[in-house]
PDB file of N, CA and C in Angstrom:
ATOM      1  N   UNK A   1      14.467 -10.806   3.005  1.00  0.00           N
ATOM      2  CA  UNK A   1      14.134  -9.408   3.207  1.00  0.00           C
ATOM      3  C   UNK A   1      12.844  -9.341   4.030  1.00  0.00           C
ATOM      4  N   UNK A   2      12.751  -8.387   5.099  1.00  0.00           N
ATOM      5  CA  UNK A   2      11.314  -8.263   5.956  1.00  0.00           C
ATOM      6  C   UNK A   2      10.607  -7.507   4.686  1.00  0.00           C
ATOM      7  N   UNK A   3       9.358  -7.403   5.904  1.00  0.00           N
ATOM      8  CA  UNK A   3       8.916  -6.923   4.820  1.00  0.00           C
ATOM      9  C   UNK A   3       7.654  -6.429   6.005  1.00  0.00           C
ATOM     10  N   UNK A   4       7.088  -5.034   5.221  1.00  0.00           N
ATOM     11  CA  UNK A   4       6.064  -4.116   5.968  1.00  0.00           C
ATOM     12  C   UNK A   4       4.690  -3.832   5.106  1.00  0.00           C
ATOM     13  N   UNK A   5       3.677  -4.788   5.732  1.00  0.00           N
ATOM     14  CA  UNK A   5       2.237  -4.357   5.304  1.00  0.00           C
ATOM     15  C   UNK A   5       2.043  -2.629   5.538  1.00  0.00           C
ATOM     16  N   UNK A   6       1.403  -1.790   4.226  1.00  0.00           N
ATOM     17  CA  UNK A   6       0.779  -0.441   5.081  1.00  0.00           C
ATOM     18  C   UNK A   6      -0.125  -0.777   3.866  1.00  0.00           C
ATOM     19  N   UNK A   7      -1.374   0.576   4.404  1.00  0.00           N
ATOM     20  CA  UNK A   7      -2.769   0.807   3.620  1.00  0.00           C
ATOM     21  C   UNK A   7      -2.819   2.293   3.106  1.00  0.00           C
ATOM     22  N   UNK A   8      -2.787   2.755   1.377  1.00  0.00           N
ATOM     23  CA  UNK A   8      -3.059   3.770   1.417  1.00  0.00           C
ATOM     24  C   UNK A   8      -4.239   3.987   0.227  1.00  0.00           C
ATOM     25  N   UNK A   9      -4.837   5.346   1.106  1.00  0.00           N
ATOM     26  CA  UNK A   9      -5.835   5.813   0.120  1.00  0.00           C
ATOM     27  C   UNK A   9      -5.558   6.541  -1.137  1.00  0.00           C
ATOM     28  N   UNK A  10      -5.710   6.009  -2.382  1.00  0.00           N
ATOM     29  CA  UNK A  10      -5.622   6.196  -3.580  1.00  0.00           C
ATOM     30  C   UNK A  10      -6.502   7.511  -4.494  1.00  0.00           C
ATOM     31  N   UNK A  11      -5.759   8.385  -4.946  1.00  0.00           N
ATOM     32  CA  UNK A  11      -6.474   8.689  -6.239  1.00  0.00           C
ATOM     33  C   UNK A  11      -7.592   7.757  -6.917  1.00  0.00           C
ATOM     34  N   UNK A  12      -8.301   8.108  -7.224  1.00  0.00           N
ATOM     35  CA  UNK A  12      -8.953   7.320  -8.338  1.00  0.00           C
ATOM     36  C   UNK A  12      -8.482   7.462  -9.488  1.00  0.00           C
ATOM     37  N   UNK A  13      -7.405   8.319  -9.740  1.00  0.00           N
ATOM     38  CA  UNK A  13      -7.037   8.251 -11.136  1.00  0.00           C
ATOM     39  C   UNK A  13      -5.786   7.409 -11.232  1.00  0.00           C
ATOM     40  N   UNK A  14      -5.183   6.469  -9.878  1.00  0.00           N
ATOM     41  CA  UNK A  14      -3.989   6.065  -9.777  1.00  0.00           C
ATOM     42  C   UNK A  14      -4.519   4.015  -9.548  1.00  0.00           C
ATOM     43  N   UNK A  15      -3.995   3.700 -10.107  1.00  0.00           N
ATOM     44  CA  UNK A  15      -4.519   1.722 -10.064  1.00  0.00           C
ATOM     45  C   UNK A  15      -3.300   1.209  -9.347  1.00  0.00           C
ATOM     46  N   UNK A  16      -3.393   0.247  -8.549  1.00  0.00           N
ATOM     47  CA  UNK A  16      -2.916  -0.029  -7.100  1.00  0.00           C
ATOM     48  C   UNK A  16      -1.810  -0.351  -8.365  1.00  0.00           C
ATOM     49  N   UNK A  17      -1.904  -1.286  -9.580  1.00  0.00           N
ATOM     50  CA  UNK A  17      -0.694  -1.565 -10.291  1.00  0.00           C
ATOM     51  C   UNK A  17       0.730  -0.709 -10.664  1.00  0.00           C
ATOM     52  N   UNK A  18      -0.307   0.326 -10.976  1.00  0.00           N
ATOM     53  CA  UNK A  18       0.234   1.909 -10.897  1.00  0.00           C
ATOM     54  C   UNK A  18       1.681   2.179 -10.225  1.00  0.00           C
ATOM     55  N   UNK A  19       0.801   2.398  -9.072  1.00  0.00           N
ATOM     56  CA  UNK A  19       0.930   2.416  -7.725  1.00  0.00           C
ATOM     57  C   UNK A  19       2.313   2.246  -7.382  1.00  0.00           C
ATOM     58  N   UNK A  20       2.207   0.640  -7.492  1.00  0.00           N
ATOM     59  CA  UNK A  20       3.538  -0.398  -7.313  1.00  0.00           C
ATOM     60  C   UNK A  20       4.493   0.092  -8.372  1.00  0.00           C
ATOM     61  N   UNK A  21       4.123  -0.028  -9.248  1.00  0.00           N
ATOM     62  CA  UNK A  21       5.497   0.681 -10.399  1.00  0.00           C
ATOM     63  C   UNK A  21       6.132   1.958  -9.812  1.00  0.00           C
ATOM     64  N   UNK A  22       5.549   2.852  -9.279  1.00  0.00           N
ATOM     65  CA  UNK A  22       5.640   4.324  -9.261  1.00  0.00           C
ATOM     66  C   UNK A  22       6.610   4.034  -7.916  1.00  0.00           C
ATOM     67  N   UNK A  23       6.120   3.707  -6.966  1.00  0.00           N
ATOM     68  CA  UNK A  23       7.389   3.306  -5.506  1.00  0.00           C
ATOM     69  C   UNK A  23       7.820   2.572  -5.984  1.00  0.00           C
ATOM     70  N   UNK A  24       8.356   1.336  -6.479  1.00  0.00           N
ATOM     71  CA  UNK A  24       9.029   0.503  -7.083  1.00  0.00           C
ATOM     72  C   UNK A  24      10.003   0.912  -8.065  1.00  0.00           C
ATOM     73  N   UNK A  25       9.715   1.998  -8.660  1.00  0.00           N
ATOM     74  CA  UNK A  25      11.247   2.815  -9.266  1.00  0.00           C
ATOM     75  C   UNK A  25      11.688   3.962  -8.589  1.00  0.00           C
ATOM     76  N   UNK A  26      10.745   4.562  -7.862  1.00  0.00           N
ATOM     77  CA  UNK A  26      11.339   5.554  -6.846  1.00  0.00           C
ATOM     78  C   UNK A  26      12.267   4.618  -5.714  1.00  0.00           C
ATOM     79  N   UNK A  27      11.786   3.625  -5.094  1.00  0.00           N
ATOM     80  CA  UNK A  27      12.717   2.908  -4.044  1.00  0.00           C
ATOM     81  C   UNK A  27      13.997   2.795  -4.711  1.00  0.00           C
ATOM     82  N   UNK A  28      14.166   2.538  -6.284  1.00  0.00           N
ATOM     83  CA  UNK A  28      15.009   2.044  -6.845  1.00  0.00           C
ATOM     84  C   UNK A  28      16.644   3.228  -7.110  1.00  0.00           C
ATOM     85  N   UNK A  29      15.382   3.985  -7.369  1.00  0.00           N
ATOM     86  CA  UNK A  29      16.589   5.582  -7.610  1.00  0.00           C
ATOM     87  C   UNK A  29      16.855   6.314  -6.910  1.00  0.00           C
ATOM     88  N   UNK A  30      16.270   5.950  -5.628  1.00  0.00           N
ATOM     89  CA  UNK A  30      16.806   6.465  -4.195  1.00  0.00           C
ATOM     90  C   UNK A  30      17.827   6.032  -3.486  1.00  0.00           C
ATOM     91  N   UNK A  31      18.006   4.253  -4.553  1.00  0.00           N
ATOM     92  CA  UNK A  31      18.833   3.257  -3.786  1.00  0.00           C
ATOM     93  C   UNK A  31      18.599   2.883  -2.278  1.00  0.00           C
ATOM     94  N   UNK A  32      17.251   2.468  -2.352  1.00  0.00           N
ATOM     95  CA  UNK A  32      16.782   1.955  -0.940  1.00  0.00           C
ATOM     96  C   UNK A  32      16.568   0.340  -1.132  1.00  0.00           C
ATOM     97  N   UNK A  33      16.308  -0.072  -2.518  1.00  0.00           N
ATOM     98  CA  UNK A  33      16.574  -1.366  -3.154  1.00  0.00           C
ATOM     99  C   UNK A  33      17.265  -1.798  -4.269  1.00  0.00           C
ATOM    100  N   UNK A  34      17.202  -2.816  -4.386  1.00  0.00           N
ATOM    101  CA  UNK A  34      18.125  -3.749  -5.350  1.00  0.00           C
ATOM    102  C   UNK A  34      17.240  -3.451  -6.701  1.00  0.00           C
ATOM    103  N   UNK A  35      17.523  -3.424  -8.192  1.00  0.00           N
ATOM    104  CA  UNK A  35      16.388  -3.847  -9.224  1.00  0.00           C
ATOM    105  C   UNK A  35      15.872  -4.676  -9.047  1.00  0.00           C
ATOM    106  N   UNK A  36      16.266  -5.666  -8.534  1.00  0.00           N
ATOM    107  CA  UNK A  36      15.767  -7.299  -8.080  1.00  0.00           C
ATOM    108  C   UNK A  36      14.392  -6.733  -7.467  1.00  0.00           C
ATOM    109  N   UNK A  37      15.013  -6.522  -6.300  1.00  0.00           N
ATOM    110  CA  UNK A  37      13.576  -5.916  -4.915  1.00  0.00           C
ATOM    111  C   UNK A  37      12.565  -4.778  -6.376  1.00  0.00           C
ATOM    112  N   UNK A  38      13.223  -4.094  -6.883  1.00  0.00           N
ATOM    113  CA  UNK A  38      11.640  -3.101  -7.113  1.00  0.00           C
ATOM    114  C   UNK A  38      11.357  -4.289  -8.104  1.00  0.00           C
ATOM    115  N   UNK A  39      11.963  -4.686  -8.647  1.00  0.00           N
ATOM    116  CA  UNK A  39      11.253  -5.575  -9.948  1.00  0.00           C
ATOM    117  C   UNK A  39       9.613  -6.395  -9.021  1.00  0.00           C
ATOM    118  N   UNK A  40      10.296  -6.832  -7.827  1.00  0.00           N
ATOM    119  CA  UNK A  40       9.366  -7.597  -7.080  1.00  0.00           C
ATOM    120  C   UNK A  40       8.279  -6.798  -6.667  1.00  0.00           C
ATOM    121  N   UNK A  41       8.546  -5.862  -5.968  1.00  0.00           N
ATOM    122  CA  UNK A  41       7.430  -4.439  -5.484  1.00  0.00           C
ATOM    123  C   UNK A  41       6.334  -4.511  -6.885  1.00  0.00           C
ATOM    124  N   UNK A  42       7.073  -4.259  -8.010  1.00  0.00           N
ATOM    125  CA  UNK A  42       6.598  -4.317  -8.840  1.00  0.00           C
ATOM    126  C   UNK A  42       5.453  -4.736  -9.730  1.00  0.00           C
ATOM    127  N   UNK A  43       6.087  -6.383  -9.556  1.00  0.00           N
ATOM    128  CA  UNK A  43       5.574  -7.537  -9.968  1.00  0.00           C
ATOM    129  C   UNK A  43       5.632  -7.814 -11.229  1.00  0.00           C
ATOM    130  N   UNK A  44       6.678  -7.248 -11.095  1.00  0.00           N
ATOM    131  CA  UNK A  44       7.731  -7.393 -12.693  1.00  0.00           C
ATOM    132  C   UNK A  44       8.797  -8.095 -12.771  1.00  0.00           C
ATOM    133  N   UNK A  45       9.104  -9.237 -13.936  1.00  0.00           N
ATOM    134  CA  UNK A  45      10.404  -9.899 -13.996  1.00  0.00           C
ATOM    135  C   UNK A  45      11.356  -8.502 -13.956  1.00  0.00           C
ATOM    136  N   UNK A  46      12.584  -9.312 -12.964  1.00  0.00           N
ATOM    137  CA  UNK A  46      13.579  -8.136 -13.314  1.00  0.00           C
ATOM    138  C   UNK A  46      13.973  -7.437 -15.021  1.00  0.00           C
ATOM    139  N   UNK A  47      14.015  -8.365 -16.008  1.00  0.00           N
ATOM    140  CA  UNK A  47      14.197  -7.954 -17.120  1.00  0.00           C
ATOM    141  C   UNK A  47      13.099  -6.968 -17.853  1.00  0.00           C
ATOM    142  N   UNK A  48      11.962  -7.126 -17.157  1.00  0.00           N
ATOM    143  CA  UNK A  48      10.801  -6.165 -17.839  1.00  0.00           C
ATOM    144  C   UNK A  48      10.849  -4.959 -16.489  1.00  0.00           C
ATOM    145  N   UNK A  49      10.782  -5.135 -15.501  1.00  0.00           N
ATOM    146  CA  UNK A  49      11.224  -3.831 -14.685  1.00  0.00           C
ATOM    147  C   UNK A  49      12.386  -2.926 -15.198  1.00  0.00           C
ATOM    148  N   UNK A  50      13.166  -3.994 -15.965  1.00  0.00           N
ATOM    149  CA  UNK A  50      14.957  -2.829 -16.264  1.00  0.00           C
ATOM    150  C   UNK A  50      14.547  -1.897 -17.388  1.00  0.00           C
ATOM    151  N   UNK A  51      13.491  -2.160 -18.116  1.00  0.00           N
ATOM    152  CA  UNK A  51      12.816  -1.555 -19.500  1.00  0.00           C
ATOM    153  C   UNK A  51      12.299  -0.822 -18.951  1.00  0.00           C
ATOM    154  N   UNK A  52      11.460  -0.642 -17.896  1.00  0.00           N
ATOM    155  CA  UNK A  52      10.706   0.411 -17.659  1.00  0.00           C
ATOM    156  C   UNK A  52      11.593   1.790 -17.216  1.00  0.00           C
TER     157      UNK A  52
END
């Protein structure tokens, strides 16, 4: 899979970990990725991404 560096400016009330979860299940329920892929966005085993 490619893959695209970007930079964004954050809330301070939002933690880059956050962050990644929050697009990482939106990519997911948009069906723009696999669970596999957001699990990774993530940085979550797929089995602890499927819980969330």
């Amino acid at each position: 899979m490619a893959t695209t560096e970007f930079k964004v400016d954050l809330p301070s009330t939002l933690s880059v970990e956050e962050t990644k979860v929050l697009l990482a299940v939106k990519l997911y329920e948009v069906g723009k990725v696999s669970v596999g892929q957001a699990a990774d966005i993530a940085g979550y085993s797929k089995r602890a991404f499927m819980e969330i």
